[in-house]
Each structure stands twice: as structure tokens, then as C-alpha cells.
PDB file of N, CA and C in Angstrom:
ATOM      1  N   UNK A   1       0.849  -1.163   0.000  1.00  0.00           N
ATOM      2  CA  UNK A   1       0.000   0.000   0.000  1.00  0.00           C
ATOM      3  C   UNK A   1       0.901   1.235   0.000  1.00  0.00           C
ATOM      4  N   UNK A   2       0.774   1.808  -0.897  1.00  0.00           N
ATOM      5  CA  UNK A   2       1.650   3.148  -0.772  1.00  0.00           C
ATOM      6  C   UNK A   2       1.036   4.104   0.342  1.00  0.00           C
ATOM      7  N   UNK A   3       1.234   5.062   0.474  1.00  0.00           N
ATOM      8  CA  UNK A   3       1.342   6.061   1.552  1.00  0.00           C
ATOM      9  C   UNK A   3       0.070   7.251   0.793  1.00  0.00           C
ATOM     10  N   UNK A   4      -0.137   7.239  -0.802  1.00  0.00           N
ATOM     11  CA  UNK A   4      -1.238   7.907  -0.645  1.00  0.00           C
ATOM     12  C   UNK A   4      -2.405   6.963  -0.173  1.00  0.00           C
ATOM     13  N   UNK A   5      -2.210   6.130  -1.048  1.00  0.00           N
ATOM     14  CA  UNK A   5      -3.683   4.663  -0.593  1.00  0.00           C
ATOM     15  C   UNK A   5      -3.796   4.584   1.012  1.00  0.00           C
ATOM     16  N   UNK A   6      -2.641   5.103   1.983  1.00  0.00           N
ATOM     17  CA  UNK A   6      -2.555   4.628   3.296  1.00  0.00           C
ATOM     18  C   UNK A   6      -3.410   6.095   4.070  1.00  0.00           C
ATOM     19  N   UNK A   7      -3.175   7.150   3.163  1.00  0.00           N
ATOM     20  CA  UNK A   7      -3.750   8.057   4.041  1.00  0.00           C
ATOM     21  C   UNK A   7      -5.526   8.216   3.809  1.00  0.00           C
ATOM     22  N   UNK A   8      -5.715   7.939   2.478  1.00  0.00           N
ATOM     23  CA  UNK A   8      -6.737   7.533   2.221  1.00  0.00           C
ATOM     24  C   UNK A   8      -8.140   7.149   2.561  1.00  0.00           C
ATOM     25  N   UNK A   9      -6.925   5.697   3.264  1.00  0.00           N
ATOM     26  CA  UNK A   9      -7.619   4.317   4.013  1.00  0.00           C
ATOM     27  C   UNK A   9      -7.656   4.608   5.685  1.00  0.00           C
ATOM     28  N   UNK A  10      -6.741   4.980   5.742  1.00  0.00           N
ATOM     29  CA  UNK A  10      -6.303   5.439   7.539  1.00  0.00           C
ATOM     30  C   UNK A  10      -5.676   4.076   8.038  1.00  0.00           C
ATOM     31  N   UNK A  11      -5.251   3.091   6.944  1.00  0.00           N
ATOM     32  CA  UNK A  11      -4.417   1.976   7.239  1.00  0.00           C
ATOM     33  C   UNK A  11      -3.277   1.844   6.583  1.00  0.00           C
ATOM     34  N   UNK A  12      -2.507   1.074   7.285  1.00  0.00           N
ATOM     35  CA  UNK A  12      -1.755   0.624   6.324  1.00  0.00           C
ATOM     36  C   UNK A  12      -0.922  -0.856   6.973  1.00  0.00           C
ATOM     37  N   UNK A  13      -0.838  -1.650   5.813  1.00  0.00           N
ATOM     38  CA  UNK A  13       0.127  -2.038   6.070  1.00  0.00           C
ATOM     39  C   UNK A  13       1.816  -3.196   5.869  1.00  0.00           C
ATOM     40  N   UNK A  14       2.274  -2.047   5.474  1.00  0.00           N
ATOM     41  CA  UNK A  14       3.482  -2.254   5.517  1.00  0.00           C
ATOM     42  C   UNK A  14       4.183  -0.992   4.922  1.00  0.00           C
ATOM     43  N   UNK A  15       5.335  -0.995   4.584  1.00  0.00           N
ATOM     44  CA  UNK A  15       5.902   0.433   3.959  1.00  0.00           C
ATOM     45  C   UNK A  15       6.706  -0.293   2.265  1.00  0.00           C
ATOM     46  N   UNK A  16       6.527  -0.305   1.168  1.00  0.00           N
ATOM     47  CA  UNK A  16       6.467  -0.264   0.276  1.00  0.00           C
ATOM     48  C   UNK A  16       7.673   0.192  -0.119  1.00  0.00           C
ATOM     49  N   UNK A  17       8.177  -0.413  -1.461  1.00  0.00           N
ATOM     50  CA  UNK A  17       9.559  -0.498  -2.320  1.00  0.00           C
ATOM     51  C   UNK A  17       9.732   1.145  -2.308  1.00  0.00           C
ATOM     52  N   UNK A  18       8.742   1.917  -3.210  1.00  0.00           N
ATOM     53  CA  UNK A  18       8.922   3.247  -3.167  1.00  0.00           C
ATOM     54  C   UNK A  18       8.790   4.069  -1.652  1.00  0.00           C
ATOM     55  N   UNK A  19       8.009   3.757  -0.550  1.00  0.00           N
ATOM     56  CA  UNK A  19       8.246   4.271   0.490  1.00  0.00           C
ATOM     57  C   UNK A  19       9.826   4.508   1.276  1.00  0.00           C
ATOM     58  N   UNK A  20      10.447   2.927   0.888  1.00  0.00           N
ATOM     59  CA  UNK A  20      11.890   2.738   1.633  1.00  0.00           C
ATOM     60  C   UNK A  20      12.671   3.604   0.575  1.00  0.00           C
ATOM     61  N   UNK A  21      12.580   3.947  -0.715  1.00  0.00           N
ATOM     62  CA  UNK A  21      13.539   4.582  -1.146  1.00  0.00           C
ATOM     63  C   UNK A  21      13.333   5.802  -1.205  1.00  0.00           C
ATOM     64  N   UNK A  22      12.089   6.239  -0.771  1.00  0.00           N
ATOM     65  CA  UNK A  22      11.928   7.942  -0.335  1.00  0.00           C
ATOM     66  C   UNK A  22      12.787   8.289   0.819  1.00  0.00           C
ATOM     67  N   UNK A  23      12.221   7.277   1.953  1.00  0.00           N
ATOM     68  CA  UNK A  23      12.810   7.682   3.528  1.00  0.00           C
ATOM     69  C   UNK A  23      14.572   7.260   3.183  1.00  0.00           C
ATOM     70  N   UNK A  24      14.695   6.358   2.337  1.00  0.00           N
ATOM     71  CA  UNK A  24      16.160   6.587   2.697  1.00  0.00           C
ATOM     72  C   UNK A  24      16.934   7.634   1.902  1.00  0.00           C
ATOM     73  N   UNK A  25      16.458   8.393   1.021  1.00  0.00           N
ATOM     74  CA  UNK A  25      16.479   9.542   0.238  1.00  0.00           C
ATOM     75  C   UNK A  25      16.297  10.893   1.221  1.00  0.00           C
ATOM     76  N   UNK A  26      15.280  10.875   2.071  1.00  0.00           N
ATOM     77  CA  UNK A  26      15.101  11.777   2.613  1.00  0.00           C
ATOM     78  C   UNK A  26      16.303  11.648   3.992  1.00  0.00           C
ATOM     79  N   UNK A  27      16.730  10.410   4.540  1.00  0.00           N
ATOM     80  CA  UNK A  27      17.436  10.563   5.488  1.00  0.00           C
ATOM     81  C   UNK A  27      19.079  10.693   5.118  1.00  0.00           C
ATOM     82  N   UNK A  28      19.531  10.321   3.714  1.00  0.00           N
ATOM     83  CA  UNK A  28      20.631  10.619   3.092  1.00  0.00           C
ATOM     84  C   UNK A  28      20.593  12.461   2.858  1.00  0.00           C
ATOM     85  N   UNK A  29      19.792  12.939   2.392  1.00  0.00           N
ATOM     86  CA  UNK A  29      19.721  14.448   2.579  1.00  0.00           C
ATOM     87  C   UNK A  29      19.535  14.956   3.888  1.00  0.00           C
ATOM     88  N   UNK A  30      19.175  14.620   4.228  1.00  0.00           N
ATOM     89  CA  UNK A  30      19.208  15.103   6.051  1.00  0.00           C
ATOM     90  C   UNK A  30      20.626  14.853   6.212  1.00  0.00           C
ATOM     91  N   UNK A  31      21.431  13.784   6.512  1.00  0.00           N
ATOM     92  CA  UNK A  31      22.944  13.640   6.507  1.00  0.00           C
ATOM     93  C   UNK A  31      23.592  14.587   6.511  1.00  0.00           C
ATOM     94  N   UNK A  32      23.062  15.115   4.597  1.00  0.00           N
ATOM     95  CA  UNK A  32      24.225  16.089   4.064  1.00  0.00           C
ATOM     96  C   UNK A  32      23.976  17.246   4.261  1.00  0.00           C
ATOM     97  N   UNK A  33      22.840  17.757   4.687  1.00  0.00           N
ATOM     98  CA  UNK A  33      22.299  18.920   5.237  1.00  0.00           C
ATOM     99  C   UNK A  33      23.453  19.421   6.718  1.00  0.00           C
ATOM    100  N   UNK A  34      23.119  18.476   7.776  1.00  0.00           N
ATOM    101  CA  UNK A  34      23.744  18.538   8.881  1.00  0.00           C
ATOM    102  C   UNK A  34      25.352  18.218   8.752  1.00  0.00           C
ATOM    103  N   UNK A  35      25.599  17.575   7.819  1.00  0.00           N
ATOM    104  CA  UNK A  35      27.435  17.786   7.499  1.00  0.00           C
ATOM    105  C   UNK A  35      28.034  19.069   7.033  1.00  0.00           C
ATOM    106  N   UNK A  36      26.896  19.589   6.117  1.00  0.00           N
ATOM    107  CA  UNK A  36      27.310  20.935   5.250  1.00  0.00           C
ATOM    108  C   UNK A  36      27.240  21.655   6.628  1.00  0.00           C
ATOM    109  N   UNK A  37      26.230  21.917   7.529  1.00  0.00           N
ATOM    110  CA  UNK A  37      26.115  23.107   8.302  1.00  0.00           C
ATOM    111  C   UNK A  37      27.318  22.737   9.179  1.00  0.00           C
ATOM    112  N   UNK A  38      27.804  21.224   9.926  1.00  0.00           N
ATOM    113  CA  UNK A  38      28.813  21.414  10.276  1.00  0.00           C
ATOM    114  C   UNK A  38      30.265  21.905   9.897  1.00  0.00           C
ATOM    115  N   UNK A  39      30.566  21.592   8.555  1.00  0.00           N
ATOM    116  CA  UNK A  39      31.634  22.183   7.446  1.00  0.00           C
ATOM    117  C   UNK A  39      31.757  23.405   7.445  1.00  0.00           C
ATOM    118  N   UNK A  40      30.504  24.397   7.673  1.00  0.00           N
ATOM    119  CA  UNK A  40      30.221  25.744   7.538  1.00  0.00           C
ATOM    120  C   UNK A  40      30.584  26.359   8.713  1.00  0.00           C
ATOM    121  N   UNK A  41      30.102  25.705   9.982  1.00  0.00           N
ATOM    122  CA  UNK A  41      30.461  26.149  11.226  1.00  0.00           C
ATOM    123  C   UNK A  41      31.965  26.337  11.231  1.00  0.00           C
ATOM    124  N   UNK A  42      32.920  25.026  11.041  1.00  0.00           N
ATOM    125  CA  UNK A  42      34.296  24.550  11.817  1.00  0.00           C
ATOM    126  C   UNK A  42      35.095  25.457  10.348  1.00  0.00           C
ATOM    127  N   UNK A  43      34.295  26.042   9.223  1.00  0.00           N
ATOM    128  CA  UNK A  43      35.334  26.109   7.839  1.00  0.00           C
ATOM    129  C   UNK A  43      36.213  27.867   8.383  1.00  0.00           C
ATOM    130  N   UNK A  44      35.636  28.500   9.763  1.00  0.00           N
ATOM    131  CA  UNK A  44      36.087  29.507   9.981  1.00  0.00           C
ATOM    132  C   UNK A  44      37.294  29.435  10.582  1.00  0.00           C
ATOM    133  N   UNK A  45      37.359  28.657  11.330  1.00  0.00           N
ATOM    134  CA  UNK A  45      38.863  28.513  11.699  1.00  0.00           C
ATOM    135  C   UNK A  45      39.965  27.723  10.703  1.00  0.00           C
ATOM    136  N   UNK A  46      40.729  28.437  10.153  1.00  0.00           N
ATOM    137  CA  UNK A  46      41.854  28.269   9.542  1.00  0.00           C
ATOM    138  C   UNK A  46      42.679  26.814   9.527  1.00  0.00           C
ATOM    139  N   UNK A  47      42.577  26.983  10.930  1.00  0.00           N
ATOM    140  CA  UNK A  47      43.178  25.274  11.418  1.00  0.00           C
ATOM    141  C   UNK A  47      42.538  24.167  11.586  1.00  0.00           C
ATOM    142  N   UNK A  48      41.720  24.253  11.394  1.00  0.00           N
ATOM    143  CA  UNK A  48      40.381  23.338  11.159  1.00  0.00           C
ATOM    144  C   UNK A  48      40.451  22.382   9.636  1.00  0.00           C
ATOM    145  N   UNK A  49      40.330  23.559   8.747  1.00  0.00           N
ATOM    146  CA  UNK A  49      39.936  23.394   7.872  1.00  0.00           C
ATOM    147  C   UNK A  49      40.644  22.194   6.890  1.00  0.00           C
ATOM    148  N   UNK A  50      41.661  21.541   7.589  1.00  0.00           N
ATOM    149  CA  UNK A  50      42.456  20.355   6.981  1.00  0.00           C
ATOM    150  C   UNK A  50      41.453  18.969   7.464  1.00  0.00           C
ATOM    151  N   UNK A  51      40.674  19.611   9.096  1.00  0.00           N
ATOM    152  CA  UNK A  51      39.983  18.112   9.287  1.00  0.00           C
ATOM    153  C   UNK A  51      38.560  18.044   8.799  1.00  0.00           C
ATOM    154  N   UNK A  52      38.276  19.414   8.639  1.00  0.00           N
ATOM    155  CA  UNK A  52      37.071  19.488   8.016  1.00  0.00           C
ATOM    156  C   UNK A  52      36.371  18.692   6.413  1.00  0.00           C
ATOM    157  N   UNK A  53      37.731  19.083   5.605  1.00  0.00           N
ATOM    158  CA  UNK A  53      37.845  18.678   4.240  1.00  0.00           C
ATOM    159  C   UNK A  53      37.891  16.790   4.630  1.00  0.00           C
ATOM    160  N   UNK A  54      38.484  16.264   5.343  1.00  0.00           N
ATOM    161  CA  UNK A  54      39.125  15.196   5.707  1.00  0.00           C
ATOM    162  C   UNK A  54      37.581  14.600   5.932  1.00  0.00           C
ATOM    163  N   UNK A  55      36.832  15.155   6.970  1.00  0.00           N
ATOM    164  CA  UNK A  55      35.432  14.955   7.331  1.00  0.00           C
ATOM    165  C   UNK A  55      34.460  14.789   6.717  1.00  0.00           C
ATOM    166  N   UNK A  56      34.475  15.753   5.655  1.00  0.00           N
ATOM    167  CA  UNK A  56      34.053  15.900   4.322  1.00  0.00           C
ATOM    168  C   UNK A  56      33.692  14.806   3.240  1.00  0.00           C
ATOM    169  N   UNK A  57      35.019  14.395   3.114  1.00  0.00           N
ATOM    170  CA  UNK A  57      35.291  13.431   2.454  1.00  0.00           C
ATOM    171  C   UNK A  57      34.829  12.035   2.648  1.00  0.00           C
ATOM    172  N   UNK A  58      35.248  11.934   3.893  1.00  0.00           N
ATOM    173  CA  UNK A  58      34.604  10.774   4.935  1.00  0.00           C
ATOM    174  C   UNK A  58      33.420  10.405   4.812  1.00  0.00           C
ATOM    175  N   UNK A  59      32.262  11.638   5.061  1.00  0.00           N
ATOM    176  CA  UNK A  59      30.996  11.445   5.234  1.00  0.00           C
ATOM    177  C   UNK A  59      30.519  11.269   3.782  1.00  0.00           C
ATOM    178  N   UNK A  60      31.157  12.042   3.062  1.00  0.00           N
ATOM    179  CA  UNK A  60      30.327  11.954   1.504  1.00  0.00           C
ATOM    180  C   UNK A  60      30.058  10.226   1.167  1.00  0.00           C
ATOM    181  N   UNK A  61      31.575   9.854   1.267  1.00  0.00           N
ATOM    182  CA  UNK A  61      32.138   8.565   0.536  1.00  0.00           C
ATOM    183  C   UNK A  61      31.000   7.642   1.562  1.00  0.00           C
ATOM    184  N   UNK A  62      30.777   7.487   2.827  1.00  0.00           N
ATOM    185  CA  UNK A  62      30.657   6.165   3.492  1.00  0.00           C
ATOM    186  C   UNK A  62      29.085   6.240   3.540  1.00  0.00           C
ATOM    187  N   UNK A  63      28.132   7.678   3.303  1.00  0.00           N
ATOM    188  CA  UNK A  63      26.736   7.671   3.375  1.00  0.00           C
ATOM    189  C   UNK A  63      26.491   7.592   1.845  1.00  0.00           C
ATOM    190  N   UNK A  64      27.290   7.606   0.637  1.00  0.00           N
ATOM    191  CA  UNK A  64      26.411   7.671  -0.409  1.00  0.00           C
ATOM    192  C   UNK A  64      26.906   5.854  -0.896  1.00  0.00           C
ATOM    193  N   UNK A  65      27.944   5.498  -0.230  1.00  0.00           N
ATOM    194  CA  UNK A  65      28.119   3.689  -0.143  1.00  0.00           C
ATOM    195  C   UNK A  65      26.824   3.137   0.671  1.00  0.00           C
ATOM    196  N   UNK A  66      26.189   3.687   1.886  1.00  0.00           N
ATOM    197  CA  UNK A  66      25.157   3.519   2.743  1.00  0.00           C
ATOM    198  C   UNK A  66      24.694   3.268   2.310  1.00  0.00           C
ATOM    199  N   UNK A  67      23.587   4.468   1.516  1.00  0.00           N
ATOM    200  CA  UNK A  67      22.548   4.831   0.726  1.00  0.00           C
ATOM    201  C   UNK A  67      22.132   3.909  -0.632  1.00  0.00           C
ATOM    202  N   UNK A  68      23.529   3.730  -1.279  1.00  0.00           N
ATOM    203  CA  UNK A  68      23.342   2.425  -2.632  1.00  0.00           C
ATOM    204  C   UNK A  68      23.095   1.111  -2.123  1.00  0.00           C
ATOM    205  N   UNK A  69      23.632   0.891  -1.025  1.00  0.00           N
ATOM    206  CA  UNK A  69      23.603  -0.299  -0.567  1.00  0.00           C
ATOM    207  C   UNK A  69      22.512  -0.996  -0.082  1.00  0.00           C
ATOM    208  N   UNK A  70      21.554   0.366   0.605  1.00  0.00           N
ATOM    209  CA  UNK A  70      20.187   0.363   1.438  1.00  0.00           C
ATOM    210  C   UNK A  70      19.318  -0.400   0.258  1.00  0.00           C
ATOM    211  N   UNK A  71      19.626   1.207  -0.816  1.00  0.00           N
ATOM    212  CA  UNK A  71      18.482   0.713  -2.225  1.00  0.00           C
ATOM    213  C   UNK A  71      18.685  -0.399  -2.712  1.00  0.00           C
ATOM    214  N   UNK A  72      19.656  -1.009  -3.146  1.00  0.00           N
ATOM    215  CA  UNK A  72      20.063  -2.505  -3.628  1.00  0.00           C
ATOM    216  C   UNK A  72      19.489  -3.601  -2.613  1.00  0.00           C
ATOM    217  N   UNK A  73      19.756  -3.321  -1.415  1.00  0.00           N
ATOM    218  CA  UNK A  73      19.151  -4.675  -0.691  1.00  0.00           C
ATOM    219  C   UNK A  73      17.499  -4.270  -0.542  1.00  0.00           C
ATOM    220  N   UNK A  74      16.965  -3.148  -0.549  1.00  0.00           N
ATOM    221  CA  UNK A  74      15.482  -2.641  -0.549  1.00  0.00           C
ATOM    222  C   UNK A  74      15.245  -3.420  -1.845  1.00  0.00           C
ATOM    223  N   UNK A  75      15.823  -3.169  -3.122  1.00  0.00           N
ATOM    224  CA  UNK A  75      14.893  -3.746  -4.441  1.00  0.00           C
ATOM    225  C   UNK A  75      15.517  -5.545  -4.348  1.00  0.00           C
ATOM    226  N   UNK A  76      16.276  -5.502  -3.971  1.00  0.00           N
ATOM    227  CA  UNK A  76      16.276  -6.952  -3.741  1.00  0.00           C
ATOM    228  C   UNK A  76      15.369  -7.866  -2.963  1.00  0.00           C
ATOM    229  N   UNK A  77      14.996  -7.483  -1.929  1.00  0.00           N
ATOM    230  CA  UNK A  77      13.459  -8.057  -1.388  1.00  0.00           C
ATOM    231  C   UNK A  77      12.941  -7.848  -2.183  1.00  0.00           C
ATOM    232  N   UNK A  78      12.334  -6.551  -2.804  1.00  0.00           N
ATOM    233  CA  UNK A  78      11.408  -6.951  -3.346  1.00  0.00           C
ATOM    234  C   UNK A  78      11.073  -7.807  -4.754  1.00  0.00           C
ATOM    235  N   UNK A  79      12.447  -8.224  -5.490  1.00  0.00           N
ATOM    236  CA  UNK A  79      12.628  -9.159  -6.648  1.00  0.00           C
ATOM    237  C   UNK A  79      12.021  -9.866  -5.620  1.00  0.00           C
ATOM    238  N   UNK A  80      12.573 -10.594  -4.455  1.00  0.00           N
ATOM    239  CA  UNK A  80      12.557 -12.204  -4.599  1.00  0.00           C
ATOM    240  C   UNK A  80      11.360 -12.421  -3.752  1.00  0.00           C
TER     241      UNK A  80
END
């Protein structure tokens, strides 16, 4: 049942192929939201800014590996 049919109905149940790849869409942007504002905060100090980039890097690489990984095993249930 998707989420319009669910509001609809005032039931639902379960959360759906396209539901899991919204929320994990929406919680991968949330991520990068709260990394950027941290980057933005720490990018004023001068001396920072070597662990920041470092941080940067970090978070990009290991949440957008997360994120593929989520969707791949999400459409994989639902193949099999």
C-alpha cells in the first residue's frame, strides 16, 4: 500500500519499495544537510579546515556507499 492509498484508508500495512527509497532519500539528505552546516560552522577557523575537508570526504564517501547499498538490498526483497 503506498502512503497515498494509506492516508486515504487510515491503514496501512506495511511500507512499500517506493516508500523505503523515499525515507532513505530523505534521510541521506538530512545527513548532508547537517554535514554541510557542520563544514560551515568549523570552515572559519583556519586550522580546522584540513579536518574538516578530511570529514568531508569521509561522510560523503561512506553515506552515499550507505545509501546504494540500502536501495540494492530494498529492491532486492522486493525481486525475490
Amino acid at each position: 500500500m503506498s502512503m497515498r492509498a494509506a492516508s486515504l484508508t487510515g491503514t496501512s500495512f506495511g511500507v512499500t519499495l517506493v516508500d523505503q527509497i523515499h525515507l532513505a532519500t530523505l534521510l541521506y539528505t538530512l545527513v548532508g544537510v547537517g554535514c554541510t552546516s557542520y563544514i560551515l560552522y568549523k570552515w572559519v577557523d583556519p586550522e580546522e579546515r584540513a579536518s574538516v575537508r578530511r570529514t568531508n570526504t569521509v561522510v560523503a564517501l561512506s553515506t552515499t556507499a550507505v545509501f546504494l547499498i540500502a536501495n540494492a538490498v530494498s529492491i532486492g526483497f522486493a525481486v525475490t
